[in-house]
Protein backbone atom coordinates (compact mmCIF):
# COMPACT_ATOMS: atom_id res chain seq x y z
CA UNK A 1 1.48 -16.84 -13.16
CA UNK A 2 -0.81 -14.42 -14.76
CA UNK A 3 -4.03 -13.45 -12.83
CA UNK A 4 -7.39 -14.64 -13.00
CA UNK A 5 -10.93 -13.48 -12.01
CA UNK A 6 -10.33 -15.97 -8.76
CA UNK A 7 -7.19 -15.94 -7.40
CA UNK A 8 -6.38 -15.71 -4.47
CA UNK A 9 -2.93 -15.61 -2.38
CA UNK A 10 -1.12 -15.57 1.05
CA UNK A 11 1.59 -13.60 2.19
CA UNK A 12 4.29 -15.56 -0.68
CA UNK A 13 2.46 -15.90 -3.26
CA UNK A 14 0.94 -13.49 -5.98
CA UNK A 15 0.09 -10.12 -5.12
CA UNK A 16 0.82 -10.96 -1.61
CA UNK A 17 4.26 -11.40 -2.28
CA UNK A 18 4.59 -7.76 -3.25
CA UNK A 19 3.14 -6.92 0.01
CA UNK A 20 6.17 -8.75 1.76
CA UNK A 21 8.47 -6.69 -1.17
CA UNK A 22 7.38 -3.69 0.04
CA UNK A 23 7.35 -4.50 3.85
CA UNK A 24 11.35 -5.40 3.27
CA UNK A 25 11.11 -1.79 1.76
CA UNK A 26 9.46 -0.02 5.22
CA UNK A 27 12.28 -1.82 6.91
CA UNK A 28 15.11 -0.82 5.41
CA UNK A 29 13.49 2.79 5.50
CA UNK A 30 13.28 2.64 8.85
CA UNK A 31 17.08 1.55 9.33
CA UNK A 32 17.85 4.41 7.70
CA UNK A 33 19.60 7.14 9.15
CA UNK A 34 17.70 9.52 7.96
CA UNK A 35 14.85 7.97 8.28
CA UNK A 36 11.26 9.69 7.30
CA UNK A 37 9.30 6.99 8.79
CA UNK A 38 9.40 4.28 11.48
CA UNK A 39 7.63 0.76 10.71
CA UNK A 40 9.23 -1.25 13.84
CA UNK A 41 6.80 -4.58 12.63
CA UNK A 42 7.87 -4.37 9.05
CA UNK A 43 11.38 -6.59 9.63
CA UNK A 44 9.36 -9.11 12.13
CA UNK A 45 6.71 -9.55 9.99
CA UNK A 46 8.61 -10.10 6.82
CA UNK A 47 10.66 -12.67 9.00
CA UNK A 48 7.58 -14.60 9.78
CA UNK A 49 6.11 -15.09 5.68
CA UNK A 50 9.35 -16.46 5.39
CA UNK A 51 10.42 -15.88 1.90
CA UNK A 52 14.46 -16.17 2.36
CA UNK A 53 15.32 -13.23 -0.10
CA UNK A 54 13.19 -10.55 1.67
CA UNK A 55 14.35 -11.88 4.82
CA UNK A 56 17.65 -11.92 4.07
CA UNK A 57 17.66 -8.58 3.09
CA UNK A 58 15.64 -6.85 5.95
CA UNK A 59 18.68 -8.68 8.04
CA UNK A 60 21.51 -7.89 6.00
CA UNK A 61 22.61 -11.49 5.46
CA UNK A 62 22.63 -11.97 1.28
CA UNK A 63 25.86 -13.25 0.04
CA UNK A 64 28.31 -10.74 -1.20
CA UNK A 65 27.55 -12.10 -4.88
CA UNK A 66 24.00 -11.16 -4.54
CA UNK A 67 23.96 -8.29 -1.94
CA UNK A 68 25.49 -5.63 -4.38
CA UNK A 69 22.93 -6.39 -7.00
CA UNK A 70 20.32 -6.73 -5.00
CA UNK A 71 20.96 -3.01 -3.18
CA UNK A 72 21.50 -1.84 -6.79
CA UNK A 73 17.65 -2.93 -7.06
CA UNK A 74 16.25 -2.30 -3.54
CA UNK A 75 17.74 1.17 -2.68
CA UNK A 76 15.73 3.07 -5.17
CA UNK A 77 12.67 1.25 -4.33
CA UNK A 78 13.22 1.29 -0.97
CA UNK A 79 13.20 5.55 -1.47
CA UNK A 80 10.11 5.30 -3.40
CA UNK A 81 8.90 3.41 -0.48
CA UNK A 82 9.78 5.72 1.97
CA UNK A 83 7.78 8.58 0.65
CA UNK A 84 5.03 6.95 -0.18
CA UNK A 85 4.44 5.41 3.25
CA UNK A 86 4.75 8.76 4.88
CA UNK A 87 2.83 10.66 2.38
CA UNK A 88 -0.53 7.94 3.87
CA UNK A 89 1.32 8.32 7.30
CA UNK A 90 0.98 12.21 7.04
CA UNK A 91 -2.53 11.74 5.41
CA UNK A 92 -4.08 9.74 7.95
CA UNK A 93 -2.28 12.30 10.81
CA UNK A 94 -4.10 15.07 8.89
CA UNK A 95 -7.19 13.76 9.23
CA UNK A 96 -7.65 12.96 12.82
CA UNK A 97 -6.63 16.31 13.22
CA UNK A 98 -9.46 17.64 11.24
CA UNK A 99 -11.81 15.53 13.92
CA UNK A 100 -12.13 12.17 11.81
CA UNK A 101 -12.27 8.98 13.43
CA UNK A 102 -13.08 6.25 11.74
CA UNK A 103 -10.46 5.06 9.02
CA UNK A 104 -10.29 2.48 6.25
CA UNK A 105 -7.20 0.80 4.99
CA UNK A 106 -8.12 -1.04 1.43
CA UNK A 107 -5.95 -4.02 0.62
CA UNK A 108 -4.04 -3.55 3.73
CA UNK A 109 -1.27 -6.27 3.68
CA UNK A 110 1.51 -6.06 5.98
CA UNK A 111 0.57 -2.45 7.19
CA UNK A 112 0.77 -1.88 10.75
CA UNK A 113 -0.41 1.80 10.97
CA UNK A 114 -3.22 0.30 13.17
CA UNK A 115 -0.18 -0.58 15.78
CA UNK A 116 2.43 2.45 14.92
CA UNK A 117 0.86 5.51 14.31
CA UNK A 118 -0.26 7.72 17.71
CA UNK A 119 -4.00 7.83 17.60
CA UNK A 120 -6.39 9.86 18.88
CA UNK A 121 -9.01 8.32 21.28
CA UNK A 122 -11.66 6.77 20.36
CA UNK A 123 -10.32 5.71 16.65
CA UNK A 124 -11.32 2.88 14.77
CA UNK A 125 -8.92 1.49 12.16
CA UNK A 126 -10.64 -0.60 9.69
CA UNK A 127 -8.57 -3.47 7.61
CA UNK A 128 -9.41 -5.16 4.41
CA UNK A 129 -7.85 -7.79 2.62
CA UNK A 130 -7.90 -11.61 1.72
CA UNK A 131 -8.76 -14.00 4.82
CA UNK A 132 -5.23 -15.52 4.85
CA UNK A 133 -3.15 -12.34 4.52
CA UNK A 134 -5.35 -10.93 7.56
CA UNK A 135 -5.53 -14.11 9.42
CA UNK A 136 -1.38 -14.15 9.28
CA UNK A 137 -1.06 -10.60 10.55
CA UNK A 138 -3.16 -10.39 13.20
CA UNK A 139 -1.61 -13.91 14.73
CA UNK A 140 1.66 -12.68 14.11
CA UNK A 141 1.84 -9.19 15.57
CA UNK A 142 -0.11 -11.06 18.69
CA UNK A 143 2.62 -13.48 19.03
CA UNK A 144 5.37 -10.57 19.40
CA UNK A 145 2.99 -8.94 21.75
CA UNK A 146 2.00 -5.94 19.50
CA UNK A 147 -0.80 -4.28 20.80
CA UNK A 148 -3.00 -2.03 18.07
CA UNK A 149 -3.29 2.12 19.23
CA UNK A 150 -6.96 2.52 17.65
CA UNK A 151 -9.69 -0.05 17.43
CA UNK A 152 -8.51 -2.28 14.95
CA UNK A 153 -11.17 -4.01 13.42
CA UNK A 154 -10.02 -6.35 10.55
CA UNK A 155 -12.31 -7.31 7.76
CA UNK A 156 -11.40 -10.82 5.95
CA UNK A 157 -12.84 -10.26 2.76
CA UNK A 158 -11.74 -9.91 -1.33
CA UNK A 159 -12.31 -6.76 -2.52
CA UNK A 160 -13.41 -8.56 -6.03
CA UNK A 161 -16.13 -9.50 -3.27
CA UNK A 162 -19.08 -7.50 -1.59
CA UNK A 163 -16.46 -5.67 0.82
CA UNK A 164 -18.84 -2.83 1.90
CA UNK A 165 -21.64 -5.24 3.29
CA UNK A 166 -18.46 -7.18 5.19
CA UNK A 167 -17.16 -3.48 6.25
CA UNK A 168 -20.42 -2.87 7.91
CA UNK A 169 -21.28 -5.68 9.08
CA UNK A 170 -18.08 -5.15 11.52
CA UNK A 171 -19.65 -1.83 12.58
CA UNK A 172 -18.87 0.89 10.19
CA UNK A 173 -21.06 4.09 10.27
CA UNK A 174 -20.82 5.34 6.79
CA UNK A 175 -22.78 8.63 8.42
CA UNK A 176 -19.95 9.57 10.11
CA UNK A 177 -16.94 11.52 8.41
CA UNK A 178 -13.75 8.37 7.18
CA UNK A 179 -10.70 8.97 5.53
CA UNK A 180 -9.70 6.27 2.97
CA UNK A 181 -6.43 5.11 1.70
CA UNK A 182 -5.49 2.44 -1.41
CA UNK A 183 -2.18 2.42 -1.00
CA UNK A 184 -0.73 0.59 -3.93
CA UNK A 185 -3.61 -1.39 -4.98
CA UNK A 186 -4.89 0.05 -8.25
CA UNK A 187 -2.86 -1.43 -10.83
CA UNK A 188 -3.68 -4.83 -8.96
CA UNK A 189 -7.06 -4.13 -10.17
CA UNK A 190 -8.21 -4.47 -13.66
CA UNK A 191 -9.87 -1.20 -14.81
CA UNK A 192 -13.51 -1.63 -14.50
CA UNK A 193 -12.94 -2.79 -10.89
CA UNK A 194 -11.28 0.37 -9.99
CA UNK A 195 -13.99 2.59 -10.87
CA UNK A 196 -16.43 0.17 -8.99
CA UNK A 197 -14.04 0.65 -5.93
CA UNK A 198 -14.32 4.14 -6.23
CA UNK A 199 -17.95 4.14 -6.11
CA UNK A 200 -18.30 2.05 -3.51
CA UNK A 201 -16.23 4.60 -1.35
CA UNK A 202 -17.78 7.51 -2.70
CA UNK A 203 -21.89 5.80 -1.64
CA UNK A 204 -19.89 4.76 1.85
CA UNK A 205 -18.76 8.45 2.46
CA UNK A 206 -20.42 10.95 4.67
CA UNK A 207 -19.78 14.64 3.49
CA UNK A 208 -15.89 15.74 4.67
CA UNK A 209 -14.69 12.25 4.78
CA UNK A 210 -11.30 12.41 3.12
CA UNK A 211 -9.81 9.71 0.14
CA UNK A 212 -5.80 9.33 -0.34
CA UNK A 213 -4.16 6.98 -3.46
CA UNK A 214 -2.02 7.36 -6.69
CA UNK A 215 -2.67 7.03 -10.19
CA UNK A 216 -0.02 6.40 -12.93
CA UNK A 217 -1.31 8.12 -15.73
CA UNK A 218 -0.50 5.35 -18.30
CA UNK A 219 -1.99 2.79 -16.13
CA UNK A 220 -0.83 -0.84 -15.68
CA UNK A 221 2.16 0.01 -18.49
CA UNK A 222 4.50 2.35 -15.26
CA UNK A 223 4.51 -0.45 -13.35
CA UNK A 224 4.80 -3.53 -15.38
CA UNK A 225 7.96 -1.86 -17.20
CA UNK A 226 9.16 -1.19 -13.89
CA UNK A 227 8.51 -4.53 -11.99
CA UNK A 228 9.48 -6.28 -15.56
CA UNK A 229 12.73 -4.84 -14.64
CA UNK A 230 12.40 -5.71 -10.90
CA UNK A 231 11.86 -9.25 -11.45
CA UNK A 232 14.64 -10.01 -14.08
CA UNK A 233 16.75 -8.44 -11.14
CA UNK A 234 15.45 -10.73 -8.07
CA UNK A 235 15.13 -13.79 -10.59
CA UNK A 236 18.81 -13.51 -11.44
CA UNK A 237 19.04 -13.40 -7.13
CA UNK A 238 17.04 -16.36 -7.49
CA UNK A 239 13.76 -14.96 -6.23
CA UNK A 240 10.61 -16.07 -8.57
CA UNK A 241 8.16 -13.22 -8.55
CA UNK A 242 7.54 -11.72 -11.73
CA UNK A 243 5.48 -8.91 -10.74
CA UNK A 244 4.88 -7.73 -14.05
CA UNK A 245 2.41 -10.48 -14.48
CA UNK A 246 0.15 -9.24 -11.48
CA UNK A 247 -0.75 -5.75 -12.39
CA UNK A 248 -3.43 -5.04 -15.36
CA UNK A 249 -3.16 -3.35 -18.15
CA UNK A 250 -6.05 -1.58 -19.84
CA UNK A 251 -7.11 2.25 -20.07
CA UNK A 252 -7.80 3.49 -16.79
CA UNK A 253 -9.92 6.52 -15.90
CA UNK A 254 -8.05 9.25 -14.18
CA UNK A 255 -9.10 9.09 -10.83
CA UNK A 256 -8.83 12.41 -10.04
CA UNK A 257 -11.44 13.93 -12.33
CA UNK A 258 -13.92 10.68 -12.15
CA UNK A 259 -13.43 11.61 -8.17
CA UNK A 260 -14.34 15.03 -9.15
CA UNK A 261 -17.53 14.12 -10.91
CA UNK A 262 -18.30 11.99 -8.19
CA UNK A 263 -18.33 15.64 -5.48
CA UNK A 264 -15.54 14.96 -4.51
CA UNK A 265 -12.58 18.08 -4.09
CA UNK A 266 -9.59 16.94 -5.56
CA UNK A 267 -6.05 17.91 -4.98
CA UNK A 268 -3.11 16.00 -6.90
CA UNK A 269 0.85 16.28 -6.66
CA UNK A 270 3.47 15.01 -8.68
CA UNK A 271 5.49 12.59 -7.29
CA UNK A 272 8.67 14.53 -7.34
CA UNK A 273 6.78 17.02 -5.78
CA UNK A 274 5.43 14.98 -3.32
CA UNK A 275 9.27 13.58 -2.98
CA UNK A 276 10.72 17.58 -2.61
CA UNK A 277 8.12 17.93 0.17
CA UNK A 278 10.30 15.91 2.17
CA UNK A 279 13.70 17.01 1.05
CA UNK A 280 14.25 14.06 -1.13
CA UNK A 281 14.98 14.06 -4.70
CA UNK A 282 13.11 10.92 -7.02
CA UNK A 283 15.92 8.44 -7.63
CA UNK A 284 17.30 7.60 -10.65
CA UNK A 285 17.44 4.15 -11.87
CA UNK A 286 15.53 1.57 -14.47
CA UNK A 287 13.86 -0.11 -11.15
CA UNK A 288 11.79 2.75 -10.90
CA UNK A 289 11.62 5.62 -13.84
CA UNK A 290 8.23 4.72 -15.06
CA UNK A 291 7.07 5.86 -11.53
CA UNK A 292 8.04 9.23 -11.95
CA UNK A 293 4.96 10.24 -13.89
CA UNK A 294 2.50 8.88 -11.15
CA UNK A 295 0.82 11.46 -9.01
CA UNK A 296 -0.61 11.36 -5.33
CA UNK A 297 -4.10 11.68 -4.59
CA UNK A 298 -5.79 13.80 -1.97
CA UNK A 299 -9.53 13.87 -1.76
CA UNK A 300 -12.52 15.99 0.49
CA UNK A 301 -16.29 14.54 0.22
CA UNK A 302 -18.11 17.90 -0.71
């Protein structure tokens, strides 16, 4: 179903649904064994949404009919996965260690950084995204007796919606110093609605708080030729989730440069570089070529 100015979704349904696709992905990352990241919640939680592909997958349990064409798909996105979760692991790492503690996770989904990643004391870890998706993640990580490492303060709320009054109103401090991360979220946005997220950050920002994302250059077009592919591959699995319908198409701004006129310092990196950083090479593969062009974000409030 294509979107609409209204949607909405849970956990497997719509966007959400990619959120649980890319949860599976953290999981079977973390199984690795050579593993660049550990996301011990990712395999519960995508037990508990419940959608029998993804679980079956995290648990090794497709049939053999399915399971070699369905590693054919997930192993490459599984590696994009990898990287990119520890590339916003590393981020958020290098920011507490440059004295920031207060941190914002837009569109947060099934992450669990609040609960895996070593804080320093007193952090607060702020999360946004629909009511149900939040609602279902906080009772669900409470029922296998995960407790959060920073403050974890989770804010129910659309980002379509006013999200900054709902972000203070839970006891941000935008005069103190936050990193930022959206985390595979701006294609789900349609193009005007990025550049109003941006400037919401950028008005929320004290000087030397710090921004991380990605930007494919030709906008919605990477990924819905890459999730096109995606979803003829999990539909023939018998999986419904045509991803290419979620993301929006349109001419985008490049986020580094309208961050840049916005005073904010800019660094980008290819994704293969970005990839080579971590001794890894970008996979090959229809699943996930259009990605290769996208580049990470890394941004300092001047």
């Amino acid at each position: 179903m294509a979107r609409s100015d209204n949607d909405s979704w849970d956990l497997a349904s719509s966007v959400g649904t990619t959120a649980t696709m890319v949860a599976a992905a953290r999981a079977l990352a973390t199984a690795e064994p050579d593993a660049i990241i550990s996301d011990p919640f990712a395999a519960p939680l995508v037990r508990a949404v419940g959608v029998d592909f993804f679980t079956k997958m995290v648990d090794g349990a497709l049939e053999p009919a399915v399971a070699a064409e369905a590693k054919a798909a997930a192993e490459p996105m599984t590696a994009v996965m990898a990287v990119r979760t520890r590339f916003f692991d590393d981020f958020f790492r290098a920011a507490a260690a440059a004295g920031i503690r207060q941190f914002v996770i837009l569109a947060a989904g099934l992450d669990s950084r609040a609960y895996r990643l070593d804080w320093p004391q007193p952090s607060v870890v702020y999360e946004i995204d629909q009511p149900e998706v939040i609602e279902f993640k906080t009772r669900t990580l409470a029922a296998l007796g995960a407790q959060p490492s920073a403050d974890r303060r989770a804010v129910a709320v659309d980002l379509r919606d006013d999200w900054p009054a709902a972000l203070r109103e839970r006891g941000f401090d935008p005069t103190q110093p936050t990193a930022w991360i959206a985390e595979g979220l701006l294609v789900y946005l349609p193009p005007d609605a990025q550049d109003r997220l941006f400037d919401h950050i950028t008005a929320l920002s004290a000087p030397r708080s710090r921004l991380a994302t990605e930007f494919h250059p030709d906008g919605g077009a990477a990924l819905s030729g890459s999730n096109q592919s995606l979803g003829q591959r999990f539909a023939a699995q018998g999986l419904d989730l045509d991803i290419a319908t979620l993301v929006y198409p349109g001419e985008r701004n490049p986020v580094g440069s309208y961050l840049s006129q916005r005073g904010w310092q800019v660094n980008e990196r290819s994704r293969e570089a970005v990839f080579a950083a971590y001794g890894r090479s970008f996979p090959d593969g229809d699943i996930v070529a259009r990605l290769r062009n996208s580049v990470a974000i890394e941004a300092i409030r001047t």
